[in-house]
N, C-alpha and C. Protein backbone atom coordinates (compact mmCIF):
# COMPACT_ATOMS: atom_id res chain seq x y z
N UNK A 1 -48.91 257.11 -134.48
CA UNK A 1 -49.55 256.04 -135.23
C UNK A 1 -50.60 255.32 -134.39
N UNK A 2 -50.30 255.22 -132.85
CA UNK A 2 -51.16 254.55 -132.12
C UNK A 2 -52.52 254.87 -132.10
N UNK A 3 -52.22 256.82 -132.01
CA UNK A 3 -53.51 257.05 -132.03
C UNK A 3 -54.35 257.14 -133.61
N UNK A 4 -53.76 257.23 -134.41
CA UNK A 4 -54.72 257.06 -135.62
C UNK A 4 -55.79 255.92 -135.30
N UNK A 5 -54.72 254.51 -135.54
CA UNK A 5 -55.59 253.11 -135.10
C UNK A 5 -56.52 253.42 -134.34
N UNK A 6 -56.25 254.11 -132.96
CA UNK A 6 -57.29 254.06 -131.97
C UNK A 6 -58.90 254.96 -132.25
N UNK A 7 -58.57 256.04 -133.34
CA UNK A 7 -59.52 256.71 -133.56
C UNK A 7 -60.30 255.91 -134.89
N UNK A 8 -59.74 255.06 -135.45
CA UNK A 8 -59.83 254.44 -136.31
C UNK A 8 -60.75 253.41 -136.14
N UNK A 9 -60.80 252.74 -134.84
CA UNK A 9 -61.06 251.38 -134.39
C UNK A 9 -62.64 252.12 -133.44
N UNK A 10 -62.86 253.35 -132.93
CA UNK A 10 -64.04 253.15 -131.87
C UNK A 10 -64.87 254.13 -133.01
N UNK A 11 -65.07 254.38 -134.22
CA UNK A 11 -66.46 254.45 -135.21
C UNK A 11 -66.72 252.92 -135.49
N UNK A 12 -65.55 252.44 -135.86
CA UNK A 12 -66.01 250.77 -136.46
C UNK A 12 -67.02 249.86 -135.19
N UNK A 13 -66.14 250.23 -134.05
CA UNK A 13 -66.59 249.18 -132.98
C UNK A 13 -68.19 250.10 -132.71
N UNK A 14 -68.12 251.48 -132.56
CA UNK A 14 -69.36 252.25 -132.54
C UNK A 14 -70.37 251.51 -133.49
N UNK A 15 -69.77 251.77 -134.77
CA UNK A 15 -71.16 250.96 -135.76
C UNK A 15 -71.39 250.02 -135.75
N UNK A 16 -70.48 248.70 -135.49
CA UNK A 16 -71.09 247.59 -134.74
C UNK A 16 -71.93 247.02 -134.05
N UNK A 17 -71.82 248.08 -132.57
CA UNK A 17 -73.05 248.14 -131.56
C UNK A 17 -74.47 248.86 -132.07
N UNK A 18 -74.33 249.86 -132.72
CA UNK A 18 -75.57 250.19 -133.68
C UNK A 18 -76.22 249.36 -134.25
N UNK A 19 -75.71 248.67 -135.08
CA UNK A 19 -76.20 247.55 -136.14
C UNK A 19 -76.55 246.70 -135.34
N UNK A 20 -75.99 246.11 -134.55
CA UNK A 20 -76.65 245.18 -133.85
C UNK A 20 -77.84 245.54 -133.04
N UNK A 21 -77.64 247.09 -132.65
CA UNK A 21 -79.03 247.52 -131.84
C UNK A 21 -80.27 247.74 -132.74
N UNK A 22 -79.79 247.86 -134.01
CA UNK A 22 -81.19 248.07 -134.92
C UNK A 22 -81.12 246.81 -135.54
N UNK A 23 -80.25 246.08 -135.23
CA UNK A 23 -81.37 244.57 -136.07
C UNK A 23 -81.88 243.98 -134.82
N UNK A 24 -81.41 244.09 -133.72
CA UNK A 24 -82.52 243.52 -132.65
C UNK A 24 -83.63 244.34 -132.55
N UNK A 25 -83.58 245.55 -133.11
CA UNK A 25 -84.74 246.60 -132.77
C UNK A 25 -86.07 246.25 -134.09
N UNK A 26 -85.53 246.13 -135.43
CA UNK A 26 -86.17 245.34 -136.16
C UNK A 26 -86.71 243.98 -136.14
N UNK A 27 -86.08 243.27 -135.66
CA UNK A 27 -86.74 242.07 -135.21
C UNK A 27 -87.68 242.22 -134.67
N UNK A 28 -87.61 243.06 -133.31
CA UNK A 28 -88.82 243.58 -132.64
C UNK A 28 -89.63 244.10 -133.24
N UNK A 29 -89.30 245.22 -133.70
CA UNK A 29 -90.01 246.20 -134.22
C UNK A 29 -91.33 245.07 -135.62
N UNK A 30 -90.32 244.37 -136.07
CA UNK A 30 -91.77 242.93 -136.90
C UNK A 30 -92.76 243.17 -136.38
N UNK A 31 -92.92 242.41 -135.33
CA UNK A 31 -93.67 242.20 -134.30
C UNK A 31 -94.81 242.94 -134.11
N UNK A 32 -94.52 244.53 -134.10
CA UNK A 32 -95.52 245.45 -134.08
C UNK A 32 -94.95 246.31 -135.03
N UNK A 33 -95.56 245.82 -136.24
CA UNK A 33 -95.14 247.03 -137.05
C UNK A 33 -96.08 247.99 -137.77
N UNK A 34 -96.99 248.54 -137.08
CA UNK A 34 -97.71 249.36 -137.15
C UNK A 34 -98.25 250.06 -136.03
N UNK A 35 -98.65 251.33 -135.80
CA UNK A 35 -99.09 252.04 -134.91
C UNK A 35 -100.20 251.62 -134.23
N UNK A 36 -101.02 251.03 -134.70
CA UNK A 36 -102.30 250.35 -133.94
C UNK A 36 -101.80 249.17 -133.49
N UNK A 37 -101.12 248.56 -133.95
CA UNK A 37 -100.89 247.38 -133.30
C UNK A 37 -99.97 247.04 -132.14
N UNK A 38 -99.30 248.13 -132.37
CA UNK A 38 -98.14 248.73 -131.02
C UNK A 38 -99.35 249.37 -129.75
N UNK A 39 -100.40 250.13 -130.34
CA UNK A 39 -101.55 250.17 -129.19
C UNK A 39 -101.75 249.01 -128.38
N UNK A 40 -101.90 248.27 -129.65
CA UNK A 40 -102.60 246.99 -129.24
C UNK A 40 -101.82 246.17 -127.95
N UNK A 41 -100.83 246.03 -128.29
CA UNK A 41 -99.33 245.50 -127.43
C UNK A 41 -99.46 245.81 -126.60
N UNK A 42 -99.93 247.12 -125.75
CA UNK A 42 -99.60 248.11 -125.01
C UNK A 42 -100.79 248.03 -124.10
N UNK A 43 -101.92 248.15 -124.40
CA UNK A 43 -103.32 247.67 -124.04
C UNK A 43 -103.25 246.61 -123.21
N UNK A 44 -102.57 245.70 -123.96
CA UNK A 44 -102.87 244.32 -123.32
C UNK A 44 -102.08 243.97 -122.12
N UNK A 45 -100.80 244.56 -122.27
CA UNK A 45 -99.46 245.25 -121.00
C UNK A 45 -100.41 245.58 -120.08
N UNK A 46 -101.03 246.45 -120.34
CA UNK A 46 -102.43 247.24 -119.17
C UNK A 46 -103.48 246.42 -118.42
N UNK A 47 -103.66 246.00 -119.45
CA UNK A 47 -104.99 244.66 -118.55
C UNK A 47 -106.19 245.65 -119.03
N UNK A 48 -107.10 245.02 -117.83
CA UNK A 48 -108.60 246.12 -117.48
C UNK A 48 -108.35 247.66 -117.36
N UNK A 49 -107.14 247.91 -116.53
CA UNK A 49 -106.74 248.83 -116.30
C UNK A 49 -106.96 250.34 -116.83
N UNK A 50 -106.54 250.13 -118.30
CA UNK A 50 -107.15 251.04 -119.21
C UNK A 50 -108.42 251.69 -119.50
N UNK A 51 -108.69 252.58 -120.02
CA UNK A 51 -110.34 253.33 -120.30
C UNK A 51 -110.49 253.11 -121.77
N UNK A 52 -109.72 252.33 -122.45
CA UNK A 52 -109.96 252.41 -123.81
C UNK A 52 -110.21 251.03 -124.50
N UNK A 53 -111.10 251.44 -125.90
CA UNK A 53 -111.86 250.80 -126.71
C UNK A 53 -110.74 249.52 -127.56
N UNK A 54 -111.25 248.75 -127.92
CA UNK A 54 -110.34 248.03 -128.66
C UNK A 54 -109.38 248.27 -129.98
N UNK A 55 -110.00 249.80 -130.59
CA UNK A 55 -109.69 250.70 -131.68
C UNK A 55 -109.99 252.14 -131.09
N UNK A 56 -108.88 252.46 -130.26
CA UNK A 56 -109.36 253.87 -129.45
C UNK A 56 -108.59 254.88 -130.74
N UNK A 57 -109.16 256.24 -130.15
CA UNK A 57 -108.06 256.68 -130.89
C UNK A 57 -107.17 257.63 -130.32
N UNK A 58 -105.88 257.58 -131.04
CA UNK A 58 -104.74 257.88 -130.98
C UNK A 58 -103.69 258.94 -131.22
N UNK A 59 -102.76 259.46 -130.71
CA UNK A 59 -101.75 260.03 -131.65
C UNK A 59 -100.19 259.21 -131.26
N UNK A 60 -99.61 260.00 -131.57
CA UNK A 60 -98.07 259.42 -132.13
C UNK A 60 -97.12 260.63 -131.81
N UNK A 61 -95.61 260.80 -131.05
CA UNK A 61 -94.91 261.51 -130.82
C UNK A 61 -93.78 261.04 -131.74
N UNK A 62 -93.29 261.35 -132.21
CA UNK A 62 -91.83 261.24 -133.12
C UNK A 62 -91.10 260.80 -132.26
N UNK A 63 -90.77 259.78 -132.61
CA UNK A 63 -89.08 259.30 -132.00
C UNK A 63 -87.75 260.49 -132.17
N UNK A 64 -86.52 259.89 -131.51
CA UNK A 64 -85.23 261.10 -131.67
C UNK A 64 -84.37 259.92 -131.69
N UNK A 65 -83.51 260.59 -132.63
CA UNK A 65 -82.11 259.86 -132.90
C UNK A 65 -81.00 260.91 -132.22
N UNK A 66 -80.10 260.73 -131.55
CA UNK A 66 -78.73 261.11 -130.28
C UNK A 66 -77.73 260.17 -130.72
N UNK A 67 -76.99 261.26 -131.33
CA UNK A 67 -75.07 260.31 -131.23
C UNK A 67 -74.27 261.28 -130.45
N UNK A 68 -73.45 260.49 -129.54
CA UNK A 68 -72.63 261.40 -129.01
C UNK A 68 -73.22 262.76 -128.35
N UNK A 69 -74.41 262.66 -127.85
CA UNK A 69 -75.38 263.63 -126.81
C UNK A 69 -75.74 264.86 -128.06
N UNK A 70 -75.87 265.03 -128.98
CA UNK A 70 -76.17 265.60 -130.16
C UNK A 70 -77.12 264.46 -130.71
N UNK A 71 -78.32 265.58 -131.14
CA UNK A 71 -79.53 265.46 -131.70
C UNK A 71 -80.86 265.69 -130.95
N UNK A 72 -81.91 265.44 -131.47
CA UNK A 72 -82.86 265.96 -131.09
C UNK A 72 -83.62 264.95 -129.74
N UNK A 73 -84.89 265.53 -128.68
CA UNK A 73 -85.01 264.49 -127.64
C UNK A 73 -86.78 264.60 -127.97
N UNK A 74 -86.88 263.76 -127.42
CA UNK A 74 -88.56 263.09 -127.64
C UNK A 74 -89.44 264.31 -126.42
N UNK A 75 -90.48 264.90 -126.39
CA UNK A 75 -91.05 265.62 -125.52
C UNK A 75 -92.44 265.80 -125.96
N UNK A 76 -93.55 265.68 -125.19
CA UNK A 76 -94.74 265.52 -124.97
C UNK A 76 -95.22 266.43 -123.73
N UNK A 77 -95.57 267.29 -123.83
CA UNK A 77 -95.44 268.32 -122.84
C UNK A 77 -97.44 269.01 -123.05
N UNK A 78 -98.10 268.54 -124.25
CA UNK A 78 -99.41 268.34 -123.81
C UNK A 78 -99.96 268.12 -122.93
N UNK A 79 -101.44 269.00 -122.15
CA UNK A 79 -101.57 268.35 -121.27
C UNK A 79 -103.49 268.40 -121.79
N UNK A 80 -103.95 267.22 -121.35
CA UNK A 80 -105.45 267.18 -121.99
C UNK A 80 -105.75 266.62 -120.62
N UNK A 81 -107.61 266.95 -121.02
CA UNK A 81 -108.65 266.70 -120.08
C UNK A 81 -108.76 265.43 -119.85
N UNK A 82 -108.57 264.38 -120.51
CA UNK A 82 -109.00 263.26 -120.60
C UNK A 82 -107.95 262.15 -120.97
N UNK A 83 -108.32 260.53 -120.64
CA UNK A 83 -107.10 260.22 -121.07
C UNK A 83 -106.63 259.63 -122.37
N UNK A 84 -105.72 260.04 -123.44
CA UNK A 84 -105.56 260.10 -124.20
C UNK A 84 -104.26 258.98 -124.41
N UNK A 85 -104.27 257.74 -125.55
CA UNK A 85 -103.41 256.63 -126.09
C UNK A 85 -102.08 257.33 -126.63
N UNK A 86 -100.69 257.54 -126.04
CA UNK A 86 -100.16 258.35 -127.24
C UNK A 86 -98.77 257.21 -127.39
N UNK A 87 -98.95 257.39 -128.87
CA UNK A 87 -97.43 255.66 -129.13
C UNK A 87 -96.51 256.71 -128.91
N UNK A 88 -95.36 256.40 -128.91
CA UNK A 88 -94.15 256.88 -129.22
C UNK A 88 -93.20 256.23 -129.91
N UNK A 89 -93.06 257.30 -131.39
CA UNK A 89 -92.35 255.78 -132.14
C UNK A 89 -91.10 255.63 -132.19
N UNK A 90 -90.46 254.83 -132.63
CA UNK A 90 -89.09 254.49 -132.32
C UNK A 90 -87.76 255.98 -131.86
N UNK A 91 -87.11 255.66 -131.09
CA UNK A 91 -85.66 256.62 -131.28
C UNK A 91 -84.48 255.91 -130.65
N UNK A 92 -83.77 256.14 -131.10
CA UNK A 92 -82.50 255.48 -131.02
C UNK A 92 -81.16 256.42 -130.03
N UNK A 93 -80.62 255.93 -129.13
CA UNK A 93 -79.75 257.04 -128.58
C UNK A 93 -78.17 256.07 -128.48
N UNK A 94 -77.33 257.15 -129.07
CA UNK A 94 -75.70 256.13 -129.62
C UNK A 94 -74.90 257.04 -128.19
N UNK A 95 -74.00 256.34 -128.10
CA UNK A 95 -72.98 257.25 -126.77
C UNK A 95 -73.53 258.11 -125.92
N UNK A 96 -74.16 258.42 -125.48
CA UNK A 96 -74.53 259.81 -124.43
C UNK A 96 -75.76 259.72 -123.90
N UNK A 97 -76.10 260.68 -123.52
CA UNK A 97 -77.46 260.82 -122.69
C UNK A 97 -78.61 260.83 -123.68
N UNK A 98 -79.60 260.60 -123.08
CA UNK A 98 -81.06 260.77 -123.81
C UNK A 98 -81.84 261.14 -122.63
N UNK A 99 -82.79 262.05 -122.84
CA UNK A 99 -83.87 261.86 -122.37
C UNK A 99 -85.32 262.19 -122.99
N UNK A 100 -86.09 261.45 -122.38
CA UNK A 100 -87.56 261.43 -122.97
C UNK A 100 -88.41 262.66 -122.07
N UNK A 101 -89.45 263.17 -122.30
CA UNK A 101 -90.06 264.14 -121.40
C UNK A 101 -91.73 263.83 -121.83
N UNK A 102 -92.11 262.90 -121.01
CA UNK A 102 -93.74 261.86 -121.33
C UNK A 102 -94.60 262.77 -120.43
N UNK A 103 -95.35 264.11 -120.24
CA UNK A 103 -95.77 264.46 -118.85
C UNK A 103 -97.12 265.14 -118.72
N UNK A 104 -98.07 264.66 -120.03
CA UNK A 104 -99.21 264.51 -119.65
C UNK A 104 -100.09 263.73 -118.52
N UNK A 105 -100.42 264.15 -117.66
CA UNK A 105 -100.83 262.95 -116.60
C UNK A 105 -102.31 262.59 -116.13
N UNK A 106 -102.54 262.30 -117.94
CA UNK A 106 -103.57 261.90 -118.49
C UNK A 106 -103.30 261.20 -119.65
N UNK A 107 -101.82 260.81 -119.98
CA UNK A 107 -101.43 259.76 -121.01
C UNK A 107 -100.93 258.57 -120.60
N UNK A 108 -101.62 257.84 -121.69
CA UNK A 108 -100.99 256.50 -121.39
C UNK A 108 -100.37 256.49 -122.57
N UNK A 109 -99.04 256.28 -121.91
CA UNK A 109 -97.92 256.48 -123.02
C UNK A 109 -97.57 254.70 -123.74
N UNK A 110 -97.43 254.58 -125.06
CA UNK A 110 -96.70 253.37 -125.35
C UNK A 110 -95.64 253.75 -125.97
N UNK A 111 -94.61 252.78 -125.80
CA UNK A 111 -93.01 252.82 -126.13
C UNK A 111 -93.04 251.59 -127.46
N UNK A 112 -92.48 252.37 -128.54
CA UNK A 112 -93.00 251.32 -129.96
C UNK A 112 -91.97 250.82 -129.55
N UNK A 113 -90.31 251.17 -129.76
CA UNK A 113 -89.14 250.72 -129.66
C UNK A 113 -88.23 252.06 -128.89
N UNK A 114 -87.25 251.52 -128.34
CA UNK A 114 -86.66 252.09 -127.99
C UNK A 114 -84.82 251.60 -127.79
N UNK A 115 -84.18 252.21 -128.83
CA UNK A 115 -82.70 251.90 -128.85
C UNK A 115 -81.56 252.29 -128.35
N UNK A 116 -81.09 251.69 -127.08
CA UNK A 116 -80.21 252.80 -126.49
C UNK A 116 -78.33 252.09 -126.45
N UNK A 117 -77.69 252.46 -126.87
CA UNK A 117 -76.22 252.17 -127.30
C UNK A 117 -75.34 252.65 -126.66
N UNK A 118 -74.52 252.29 -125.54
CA UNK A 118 -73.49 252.95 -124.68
C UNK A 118 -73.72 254.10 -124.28
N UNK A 119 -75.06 254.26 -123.54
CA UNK A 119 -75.37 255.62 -123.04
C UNK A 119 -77.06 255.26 -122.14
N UNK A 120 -77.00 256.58 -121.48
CA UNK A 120 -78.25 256.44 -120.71
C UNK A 120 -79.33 256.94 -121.32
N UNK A 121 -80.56 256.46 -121.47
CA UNK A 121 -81.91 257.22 -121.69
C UNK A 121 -82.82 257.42 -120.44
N UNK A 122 -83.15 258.58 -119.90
CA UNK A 122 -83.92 258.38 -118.69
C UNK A 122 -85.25 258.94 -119.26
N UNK A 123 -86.14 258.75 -118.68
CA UNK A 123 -87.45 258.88 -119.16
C UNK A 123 -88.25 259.61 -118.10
N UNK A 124 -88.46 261.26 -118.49
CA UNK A 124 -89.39 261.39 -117.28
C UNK A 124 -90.77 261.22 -117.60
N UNK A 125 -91.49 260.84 -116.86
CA UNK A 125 -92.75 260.13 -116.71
C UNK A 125 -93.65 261.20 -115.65
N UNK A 126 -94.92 261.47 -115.92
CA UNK A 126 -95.31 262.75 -115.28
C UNK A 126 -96.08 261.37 -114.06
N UNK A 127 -96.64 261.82 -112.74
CA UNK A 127 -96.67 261.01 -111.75
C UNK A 127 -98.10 260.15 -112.31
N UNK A 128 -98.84 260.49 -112.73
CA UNK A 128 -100.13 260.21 -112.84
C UNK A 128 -100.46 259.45 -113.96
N UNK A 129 -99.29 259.60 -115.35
CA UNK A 129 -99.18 259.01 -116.35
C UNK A 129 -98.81 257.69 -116.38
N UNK A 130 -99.32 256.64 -117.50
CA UNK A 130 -98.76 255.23 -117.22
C UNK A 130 -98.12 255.56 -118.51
N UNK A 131 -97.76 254.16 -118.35
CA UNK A 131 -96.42 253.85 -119.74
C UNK A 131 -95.70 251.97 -119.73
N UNK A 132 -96.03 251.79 -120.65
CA UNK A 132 -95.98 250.63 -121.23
C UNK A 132 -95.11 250.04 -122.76
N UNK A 133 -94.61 248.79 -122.89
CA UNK A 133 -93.57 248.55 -123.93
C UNK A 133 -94.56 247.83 -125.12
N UNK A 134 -94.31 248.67 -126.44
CA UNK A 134 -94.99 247.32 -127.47
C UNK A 134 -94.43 246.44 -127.49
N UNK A 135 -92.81 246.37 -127.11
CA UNK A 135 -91.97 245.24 -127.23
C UNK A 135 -91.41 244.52 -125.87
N UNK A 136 -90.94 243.77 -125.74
CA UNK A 136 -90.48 243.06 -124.63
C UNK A 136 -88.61 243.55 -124.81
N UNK A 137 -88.18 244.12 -123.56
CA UNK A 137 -87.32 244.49 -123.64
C UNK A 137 -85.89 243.54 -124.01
N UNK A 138 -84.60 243.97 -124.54
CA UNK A 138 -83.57 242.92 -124.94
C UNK A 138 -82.53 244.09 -124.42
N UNK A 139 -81.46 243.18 -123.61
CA UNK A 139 -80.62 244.10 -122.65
C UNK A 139 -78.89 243.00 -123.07
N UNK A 140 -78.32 243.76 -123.43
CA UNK A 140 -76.50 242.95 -124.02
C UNK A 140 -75.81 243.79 -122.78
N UNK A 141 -75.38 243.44 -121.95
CA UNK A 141 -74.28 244.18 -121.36
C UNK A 141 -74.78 245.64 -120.78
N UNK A 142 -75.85 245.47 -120.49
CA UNK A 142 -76.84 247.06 -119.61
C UNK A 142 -77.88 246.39 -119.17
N UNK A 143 -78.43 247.53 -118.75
CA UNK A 143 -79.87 247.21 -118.31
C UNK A 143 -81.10 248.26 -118.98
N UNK A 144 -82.20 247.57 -118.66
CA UNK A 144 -83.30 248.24 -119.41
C UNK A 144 -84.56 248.05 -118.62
N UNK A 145 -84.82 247.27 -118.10
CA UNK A 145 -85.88 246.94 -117.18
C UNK A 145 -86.86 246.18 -118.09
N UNK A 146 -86.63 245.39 -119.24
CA UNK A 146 -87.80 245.35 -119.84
C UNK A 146 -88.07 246.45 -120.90
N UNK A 147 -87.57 247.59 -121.15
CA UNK A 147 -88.25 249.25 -121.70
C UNK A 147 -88.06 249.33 -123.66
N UNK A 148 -86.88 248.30 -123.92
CA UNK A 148 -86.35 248.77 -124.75
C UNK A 148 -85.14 247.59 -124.85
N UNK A 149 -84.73 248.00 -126.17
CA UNK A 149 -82.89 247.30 -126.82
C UNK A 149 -82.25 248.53 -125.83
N UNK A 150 -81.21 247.46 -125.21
CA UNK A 150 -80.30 248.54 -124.94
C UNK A 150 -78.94 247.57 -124.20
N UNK A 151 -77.73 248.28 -125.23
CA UNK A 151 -76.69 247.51 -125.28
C UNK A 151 -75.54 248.09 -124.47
N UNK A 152 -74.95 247.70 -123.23
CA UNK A 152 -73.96 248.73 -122.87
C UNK A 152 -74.39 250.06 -122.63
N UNK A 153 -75.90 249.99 -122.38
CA UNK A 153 -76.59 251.38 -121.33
C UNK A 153 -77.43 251.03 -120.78
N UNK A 154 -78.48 251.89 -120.02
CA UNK A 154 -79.36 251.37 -119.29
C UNK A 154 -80.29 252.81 -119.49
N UNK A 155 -81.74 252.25 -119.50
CA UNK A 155 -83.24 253.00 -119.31
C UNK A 155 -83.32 253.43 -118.20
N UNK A 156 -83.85 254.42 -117.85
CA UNK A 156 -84.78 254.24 -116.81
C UNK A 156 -85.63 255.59 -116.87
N UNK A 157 -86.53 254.91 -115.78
CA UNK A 157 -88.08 255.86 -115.60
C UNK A 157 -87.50 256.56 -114.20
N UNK A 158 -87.78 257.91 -114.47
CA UNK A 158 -88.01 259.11 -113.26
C UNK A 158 -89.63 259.65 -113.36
N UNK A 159 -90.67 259.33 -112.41
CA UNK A 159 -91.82 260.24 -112.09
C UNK A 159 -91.56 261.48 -111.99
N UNK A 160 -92.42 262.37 -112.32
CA UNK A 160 -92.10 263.52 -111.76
C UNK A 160 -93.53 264.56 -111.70
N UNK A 161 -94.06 265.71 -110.72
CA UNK A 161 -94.79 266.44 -111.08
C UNK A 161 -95.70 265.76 -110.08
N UNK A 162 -95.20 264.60 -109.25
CA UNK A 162 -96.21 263.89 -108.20
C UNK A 162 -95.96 265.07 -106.77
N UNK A 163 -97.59 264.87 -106.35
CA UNK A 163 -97.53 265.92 -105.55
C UNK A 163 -97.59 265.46 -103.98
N UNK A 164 -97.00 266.90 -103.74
CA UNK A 164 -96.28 266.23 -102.24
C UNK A 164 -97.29 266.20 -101.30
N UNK A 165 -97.26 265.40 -100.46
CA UNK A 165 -98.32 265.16 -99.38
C UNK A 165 -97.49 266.08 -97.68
């Protein structure tokens, strides 16, 4: 009987922490709720820094939704001449690992939202590439650096593809 309850009790407490990660992620997500304007966010994160116009143009990578290390992962594996704005729009990762694969290193990557729920998302980041939040990060019981919602996990950025001296 114990264990029924117990299997009973960690979907409920699971969807809990969800819900709460997507209404803080919506809240945010207000904020910039459109693809240009999540540029925009992102731009301004940058400063001078940037090579781009006040209406540059753009593309967009699909977000990934992960429960329990099942489902699909975010990857950008383009590589262009020049440097190119690319959003990345929301994904959400529940229990398990995530990872992102950002490794054009000629993108400046923006992060629309990013939801991470009792689990890690690591982000590889190609060395040369920047990357920036439309949102200001919100951290319950993890860490995030700023990157993202993330409740009872933690973000983080790995470079990679930087060359050795």
């Amino acid at each position: 009987m114990a264990m029924k309850k117990r299997l009973l009790t960690l979907p409920v407490s699971s969807c809990v922490l969800v819900l709460s990660a997507l209404l803080t992620a919506t809240a945010h997500a207000k904020e910039t709720d459109t693809v240009q304007s999540a540029a925009q966010a992102c731009m301004r994160a940058w400063g001078s820094q940037h090579p781009f116009t006040d209406t540059p143009p753009l593309r967009t990578v699909s977000g990934a939704v992960r429960v329990l290390g099942r489902g699909s992962s975010v990857a950008d594996r383009e590589v262009t001449d020049f440097p190119v704005l690319v959003v990345v729009q929301p994904g959400v990762n529940v229990l398990g690992e995530s990872e992102m694969e950002l490794l054009n290193p000629n993108g400046w990557y923006c992060l629309r939202a990013a939801v991470n729920v009792g689990g890690g998302l690591r982000i590889k980041l190609h060395c040369d590439a920047h990357l920036a939040s439309a949102t200001s990060g919100t951290s319950v019981l993890g860490d995030n650096a700023g990157r993202g919602v993330s409740v009872m996990g933690a973000i983080s950025v790995e470079r990679v593809g930087c060359a050795r001296s």
